[in-house]
Protein backbone atom coordinates (compact mmCIF):
# COMPACT_ATOMS: atom_id res chain seq x y z
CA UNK A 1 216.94 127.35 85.25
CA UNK A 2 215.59 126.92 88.85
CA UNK A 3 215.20 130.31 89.91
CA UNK A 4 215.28 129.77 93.55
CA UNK A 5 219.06 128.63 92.94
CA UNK A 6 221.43 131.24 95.16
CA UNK A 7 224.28 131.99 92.72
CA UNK A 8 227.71 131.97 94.45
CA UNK A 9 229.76 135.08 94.32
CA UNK A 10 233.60 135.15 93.81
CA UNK A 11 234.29 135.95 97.48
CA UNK A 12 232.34 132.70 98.33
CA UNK A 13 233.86 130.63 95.87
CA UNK A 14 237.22 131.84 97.25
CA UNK A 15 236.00 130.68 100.80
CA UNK A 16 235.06 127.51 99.85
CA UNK A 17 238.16 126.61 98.08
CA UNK A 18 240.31 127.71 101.17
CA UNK A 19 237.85 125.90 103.10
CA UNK A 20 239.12 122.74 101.18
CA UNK A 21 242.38 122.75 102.42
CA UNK A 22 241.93 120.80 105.31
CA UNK A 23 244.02 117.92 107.48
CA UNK A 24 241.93 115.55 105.38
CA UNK A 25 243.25 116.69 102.14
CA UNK A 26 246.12 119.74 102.49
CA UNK A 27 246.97 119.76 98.61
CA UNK A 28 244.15 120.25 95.67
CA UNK A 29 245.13 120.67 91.65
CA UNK A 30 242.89 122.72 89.58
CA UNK A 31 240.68 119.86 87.96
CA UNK A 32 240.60 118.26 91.31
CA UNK A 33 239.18 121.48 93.06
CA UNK A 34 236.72 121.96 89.71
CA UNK A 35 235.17 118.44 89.87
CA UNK A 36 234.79 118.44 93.66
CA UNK A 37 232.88 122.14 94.22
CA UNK A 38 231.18 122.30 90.59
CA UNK A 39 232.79 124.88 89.59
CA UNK A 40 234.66 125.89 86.16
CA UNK A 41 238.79 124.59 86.00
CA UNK A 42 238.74 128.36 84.89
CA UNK A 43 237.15 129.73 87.49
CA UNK A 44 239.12 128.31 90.17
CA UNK A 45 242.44 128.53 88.29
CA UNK A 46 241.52 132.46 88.46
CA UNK A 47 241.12 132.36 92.41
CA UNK A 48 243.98 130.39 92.65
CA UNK A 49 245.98 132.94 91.26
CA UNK A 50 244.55 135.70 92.91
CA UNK A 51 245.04 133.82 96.38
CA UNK A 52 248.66 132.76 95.28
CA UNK A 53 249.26 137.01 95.02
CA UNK A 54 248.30 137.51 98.58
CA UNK A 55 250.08 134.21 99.62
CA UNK A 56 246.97 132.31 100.90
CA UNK A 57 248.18 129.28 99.08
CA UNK A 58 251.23 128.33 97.38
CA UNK A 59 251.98 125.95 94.52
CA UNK A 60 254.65 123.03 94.63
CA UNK A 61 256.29 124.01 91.16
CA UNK A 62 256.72 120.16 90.29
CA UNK A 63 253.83 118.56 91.42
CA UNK A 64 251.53 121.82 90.66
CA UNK A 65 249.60 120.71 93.45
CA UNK A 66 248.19 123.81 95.59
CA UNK A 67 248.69 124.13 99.03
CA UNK A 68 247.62 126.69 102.11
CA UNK A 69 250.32 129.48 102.18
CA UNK A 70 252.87 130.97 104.25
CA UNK A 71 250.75 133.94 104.49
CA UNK A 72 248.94 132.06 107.47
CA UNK A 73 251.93 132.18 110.05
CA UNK A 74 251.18 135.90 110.39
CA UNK A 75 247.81 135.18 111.61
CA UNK A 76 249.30 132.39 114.21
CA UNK A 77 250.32 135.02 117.24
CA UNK A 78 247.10 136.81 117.32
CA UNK A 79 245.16 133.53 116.64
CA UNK A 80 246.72 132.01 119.78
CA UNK A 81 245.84 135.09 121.90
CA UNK A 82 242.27 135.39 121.23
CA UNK A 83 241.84 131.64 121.25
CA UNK A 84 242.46 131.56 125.38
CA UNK A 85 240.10 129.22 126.68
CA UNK A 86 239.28 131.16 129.59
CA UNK A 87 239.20 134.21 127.95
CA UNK A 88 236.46 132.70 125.45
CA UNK A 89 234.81 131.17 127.96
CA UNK A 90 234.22 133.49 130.68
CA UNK A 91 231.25 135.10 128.97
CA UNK A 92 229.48 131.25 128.87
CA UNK A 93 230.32 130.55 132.32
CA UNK A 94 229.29 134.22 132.87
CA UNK A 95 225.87 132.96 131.09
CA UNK A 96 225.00 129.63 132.85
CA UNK A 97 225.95 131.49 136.39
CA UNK A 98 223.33 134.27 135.50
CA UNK A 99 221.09 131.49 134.61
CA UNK A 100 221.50 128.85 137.16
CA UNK A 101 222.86 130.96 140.13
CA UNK A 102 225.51 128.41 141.17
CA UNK A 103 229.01 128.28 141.30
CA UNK A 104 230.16 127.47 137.80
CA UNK A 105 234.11 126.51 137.07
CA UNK A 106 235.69 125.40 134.30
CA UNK A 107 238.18 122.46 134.44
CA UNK A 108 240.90 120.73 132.03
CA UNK A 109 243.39 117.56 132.43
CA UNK A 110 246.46 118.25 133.69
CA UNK A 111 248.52 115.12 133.74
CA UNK A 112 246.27 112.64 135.26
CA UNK A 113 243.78 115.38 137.27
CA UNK A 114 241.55 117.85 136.44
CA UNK A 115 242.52 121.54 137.76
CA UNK A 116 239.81 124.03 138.04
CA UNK A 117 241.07 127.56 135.78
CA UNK A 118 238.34 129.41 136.10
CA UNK A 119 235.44 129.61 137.99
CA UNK A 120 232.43 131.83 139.53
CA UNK A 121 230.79 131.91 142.63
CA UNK A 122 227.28 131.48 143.68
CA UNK A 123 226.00 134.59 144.99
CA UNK A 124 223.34 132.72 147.03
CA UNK A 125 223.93 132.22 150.79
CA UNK A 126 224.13 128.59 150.81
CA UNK A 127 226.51 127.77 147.79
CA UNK A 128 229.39 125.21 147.11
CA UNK A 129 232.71 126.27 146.32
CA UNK A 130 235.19 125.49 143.88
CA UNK A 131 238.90 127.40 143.71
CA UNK A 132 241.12 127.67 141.31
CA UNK A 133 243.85 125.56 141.11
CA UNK A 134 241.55 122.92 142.79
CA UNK A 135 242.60 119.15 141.86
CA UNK A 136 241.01 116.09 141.60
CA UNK A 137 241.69 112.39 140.10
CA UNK A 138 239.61 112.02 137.32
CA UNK A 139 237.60 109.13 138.10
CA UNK A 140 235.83 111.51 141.22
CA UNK A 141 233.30 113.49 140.70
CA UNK A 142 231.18 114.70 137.58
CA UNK A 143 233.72 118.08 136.06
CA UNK A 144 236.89 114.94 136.29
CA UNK A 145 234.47 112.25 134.95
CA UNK A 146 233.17 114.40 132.43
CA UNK A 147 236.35 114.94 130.93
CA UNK A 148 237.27 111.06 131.09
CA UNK A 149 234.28 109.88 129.44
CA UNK A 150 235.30 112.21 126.04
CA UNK A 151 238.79 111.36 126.57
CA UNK A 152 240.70 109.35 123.37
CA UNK A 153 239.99 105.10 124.14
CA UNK A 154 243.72 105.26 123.94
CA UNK A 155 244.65 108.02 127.01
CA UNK A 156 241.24 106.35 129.13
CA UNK A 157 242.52 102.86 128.76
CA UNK A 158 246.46 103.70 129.89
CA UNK A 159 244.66 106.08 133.02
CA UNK A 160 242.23 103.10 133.58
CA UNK A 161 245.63 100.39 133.78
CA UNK A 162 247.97 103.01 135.43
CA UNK A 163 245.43 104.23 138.20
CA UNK A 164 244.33 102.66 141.51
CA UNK A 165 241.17 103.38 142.28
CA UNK A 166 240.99 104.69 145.40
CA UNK A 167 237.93 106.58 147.61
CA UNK A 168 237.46 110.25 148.08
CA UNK A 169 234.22 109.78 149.83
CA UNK A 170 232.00 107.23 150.23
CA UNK A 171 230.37 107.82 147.35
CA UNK A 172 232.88 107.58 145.07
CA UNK A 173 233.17 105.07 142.52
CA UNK A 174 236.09 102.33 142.66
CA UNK A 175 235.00 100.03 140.75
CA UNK A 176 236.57 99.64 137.79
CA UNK A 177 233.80 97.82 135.81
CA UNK A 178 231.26 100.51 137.49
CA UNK A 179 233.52 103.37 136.37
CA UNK A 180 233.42 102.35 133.25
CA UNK A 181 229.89 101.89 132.08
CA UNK A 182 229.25 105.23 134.23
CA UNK A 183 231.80 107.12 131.63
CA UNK A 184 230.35 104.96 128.46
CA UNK A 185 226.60 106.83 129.97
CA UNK A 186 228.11 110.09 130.74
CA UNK A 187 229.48 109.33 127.02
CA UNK A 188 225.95 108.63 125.77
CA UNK A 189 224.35 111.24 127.66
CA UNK A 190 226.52 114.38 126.68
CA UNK A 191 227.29 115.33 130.20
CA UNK A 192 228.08 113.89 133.88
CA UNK A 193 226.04 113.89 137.34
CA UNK A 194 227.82 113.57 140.77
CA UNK A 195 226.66 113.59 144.42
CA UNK A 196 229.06 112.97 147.00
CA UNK A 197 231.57 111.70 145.30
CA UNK A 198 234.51 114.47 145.88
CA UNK A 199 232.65 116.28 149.29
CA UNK A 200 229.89 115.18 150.88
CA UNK A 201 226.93 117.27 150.72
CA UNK A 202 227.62 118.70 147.41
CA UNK A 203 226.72 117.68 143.84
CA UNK A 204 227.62 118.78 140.64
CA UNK A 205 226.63 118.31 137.05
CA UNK A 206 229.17 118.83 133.75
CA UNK A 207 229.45 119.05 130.43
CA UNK A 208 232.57 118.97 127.20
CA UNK A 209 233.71 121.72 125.62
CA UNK A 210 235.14 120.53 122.17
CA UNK A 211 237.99 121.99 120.03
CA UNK A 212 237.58 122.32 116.28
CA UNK A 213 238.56 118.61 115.45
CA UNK A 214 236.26 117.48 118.35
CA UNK A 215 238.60 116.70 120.84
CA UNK A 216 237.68 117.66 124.41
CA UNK A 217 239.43 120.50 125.70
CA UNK A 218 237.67 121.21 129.08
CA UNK A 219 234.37 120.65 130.72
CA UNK A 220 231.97 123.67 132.08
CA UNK A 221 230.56 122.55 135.77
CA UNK A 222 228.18 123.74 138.13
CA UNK A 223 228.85 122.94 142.04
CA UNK A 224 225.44 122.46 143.75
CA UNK A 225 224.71 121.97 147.51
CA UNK A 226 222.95 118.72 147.64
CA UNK A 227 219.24 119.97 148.95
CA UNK A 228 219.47 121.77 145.33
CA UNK A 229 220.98 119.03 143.59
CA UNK A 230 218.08 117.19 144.64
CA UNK A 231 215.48 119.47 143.39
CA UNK A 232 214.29 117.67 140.20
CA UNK A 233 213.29 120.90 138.29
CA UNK A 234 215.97 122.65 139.44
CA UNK A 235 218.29 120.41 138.49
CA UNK A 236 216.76 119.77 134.90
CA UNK A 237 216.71 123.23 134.45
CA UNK A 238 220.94 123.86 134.88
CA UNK A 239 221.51 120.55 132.72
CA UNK A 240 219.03 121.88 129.86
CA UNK A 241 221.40 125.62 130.36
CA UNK A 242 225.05 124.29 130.41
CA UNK A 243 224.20 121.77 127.48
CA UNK A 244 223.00 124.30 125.86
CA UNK A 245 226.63 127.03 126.53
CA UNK A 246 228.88 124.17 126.22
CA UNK A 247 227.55 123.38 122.33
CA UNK A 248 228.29 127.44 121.66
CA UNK A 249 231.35 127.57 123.77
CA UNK A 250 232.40 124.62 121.54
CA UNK A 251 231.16 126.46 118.42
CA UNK A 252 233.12 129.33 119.51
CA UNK A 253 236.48 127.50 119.60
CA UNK A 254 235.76 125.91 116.29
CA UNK A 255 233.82 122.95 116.38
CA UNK A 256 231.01 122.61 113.59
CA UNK A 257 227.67 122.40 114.00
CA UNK A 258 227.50 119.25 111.77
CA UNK A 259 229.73 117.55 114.20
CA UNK A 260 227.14 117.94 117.27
C-alpha cells in the first residue's frame, strides 16, 4: 500500500456524499453512491443513516432513493442574509479601491440597464464619479457591457432584437455587428474597457462576478479620468487587481475554482 495515500476520515466521507447531491443528480441509492466515490455500500449506508437522524437527507420509502433533507430550509433565512451581494462585496471593492485609488462601483441588470448598488470614491483630487442608483443601457460603456458579454445567448439575443441602438456619446458603439464582436472579446478577454462611451473624458474598465452555477450576477468597475485611463502601466496595473478580486468575490459567492 502506497503510503503517501491520505486516508479519508468519516467527516470527509460524509462531505463528499452531501457534496453529491447536486442539480446534476439530486437522488443517489447506496450502490450508486459506493461505485461512484470508492467507497464500501457499508460505509455509506452507515452515513446515510447517521445523516437521515439529523435530517440532512431523506429517503423516498418506495424508490429508496436518497435525497437532500428538509433539515436544509432552516439554513435558508440566514443563508440569504449573509449571501447580500453588497454586503460580500464591499470588502473586494474595499480592496481594488485601496489598490487602484479610483472610484470603484459595483453594478447589476435591472430590466434592460445596469444600476450602480454600491460604489466608492476616489480619494484623489481629480477622480470620476459614479452614484448609486446611476443607470445606463447596457450596450454603453464597459460596467453595462461587461455584464452583456456574460449574459445567457438567450437574454443577449432578445436585448440585441428588442433594443435600438442609440448614442450616449460619440464614442459609443451603435453598431450592432461592432457591438457584438466587442462583447464576444470582452467575452474572451474576462473583462471590458471603455473610453468615452457614457461621459466624455472618463474611462472605465470591468470585470464579472459569478454565482455558484456561473451565472453572472454583477460586474466590479473602476471609473478612471481619461489622462489615467491612458496611462499604460497604470491601467495594466487596475486590470491585473480587479481580475484578480472579481475571481475571489466570485469564489466567495460560490463559484469553484475548477470552473475559472
Amino acid at each position: 500500500m502506497d503510503k503517501n495515500i491520505k486516508k479519508v476520515n468519516s467527516i470527509e466521507k460524509a462531505l463528499e456524499i452531501m457534496l453529491k447531491f447536486q442539480d446534476i443528480k439530486p437522488s443517489w441509492g447506496i450502490r450508486e453512491l459506493s461505485t461512484s466515490l470508492g467507497f464500501s455500500p457499508a460505509t455509506v449506508q452507515r452515513i446515510l443513516q447517521v445523516l437521515k437522524s439529523y435530517e440532512f437527507v431523506r429517503q423516498d420509502p418506495l424508490t429508496r432513493q436518497y435525497f437532500v433533507g428538509n433539515v436544509f430550509y432552516r439554513f435558508l433565512e440566514n443563508l440569504n442574509n449573509s449571501n447580500n451581494l453588497s454586503r460580500i462585496g464591499r470588502r473586494f471593492m474595499e480592496e481594488v479601491a485601496s489598490a487602484t485609488l479610483e472610484t470603484v462601483h459595483l453594478n447589476i441588470i435591472q430590466g434592460n440597464m445596469r444600476i450602480c448598488i454600491d460604489s466608492i470614491e476616489s480619494p484623489k483630487t481629480l477622480k470620476a464619479g459614479m452614484p448609486i442608483g446611476n443607470q445606463s443601457p447596457l450596450y454603453a460603456g464597459a460596467s453595462a457591457k461587461c455584464l452583456l458579454a456574460f449574459s445567457r445567448e438567450e437574454f443577449i439575443a432578445g436585448y440585441l432584437k428588442d433594443t435600438k441602438l442609440e448614442p450616449v456619446t460619440d464614442n459609443t458603439i451603435i453598431n450592432q455587428d461592432k457591438l457584438i464582436k466587442e462583447l464576444k472579446k470582452i467575452k474572451k478577454q474576462g473583462y471590458a474597457l471603455s473610453l468615452g462611451e457614457r461621459t466624455p473624458g472618463l474611462g472605465s474598465l470591468s470585470a464579472p462576478v459569478f454565482n455558484h452555477k456561473g451565472l453572472i450576477l454583477a460586474s466590479v468597475s473602476l471609473a478612471v479620468p481619461e489622462i489615467r485611463f491612458r496611462q499604460e502601466d497604470h491601467l495594466s496595473n487596475c486590470i491585473h487587481i480587479l481580475t484578480g478580486a472579481v475571481k475571489s468575490f466570485s469564489k466567495a459567492m460560490g463559484l469553484s475554482a475548477a470552473k475559472f
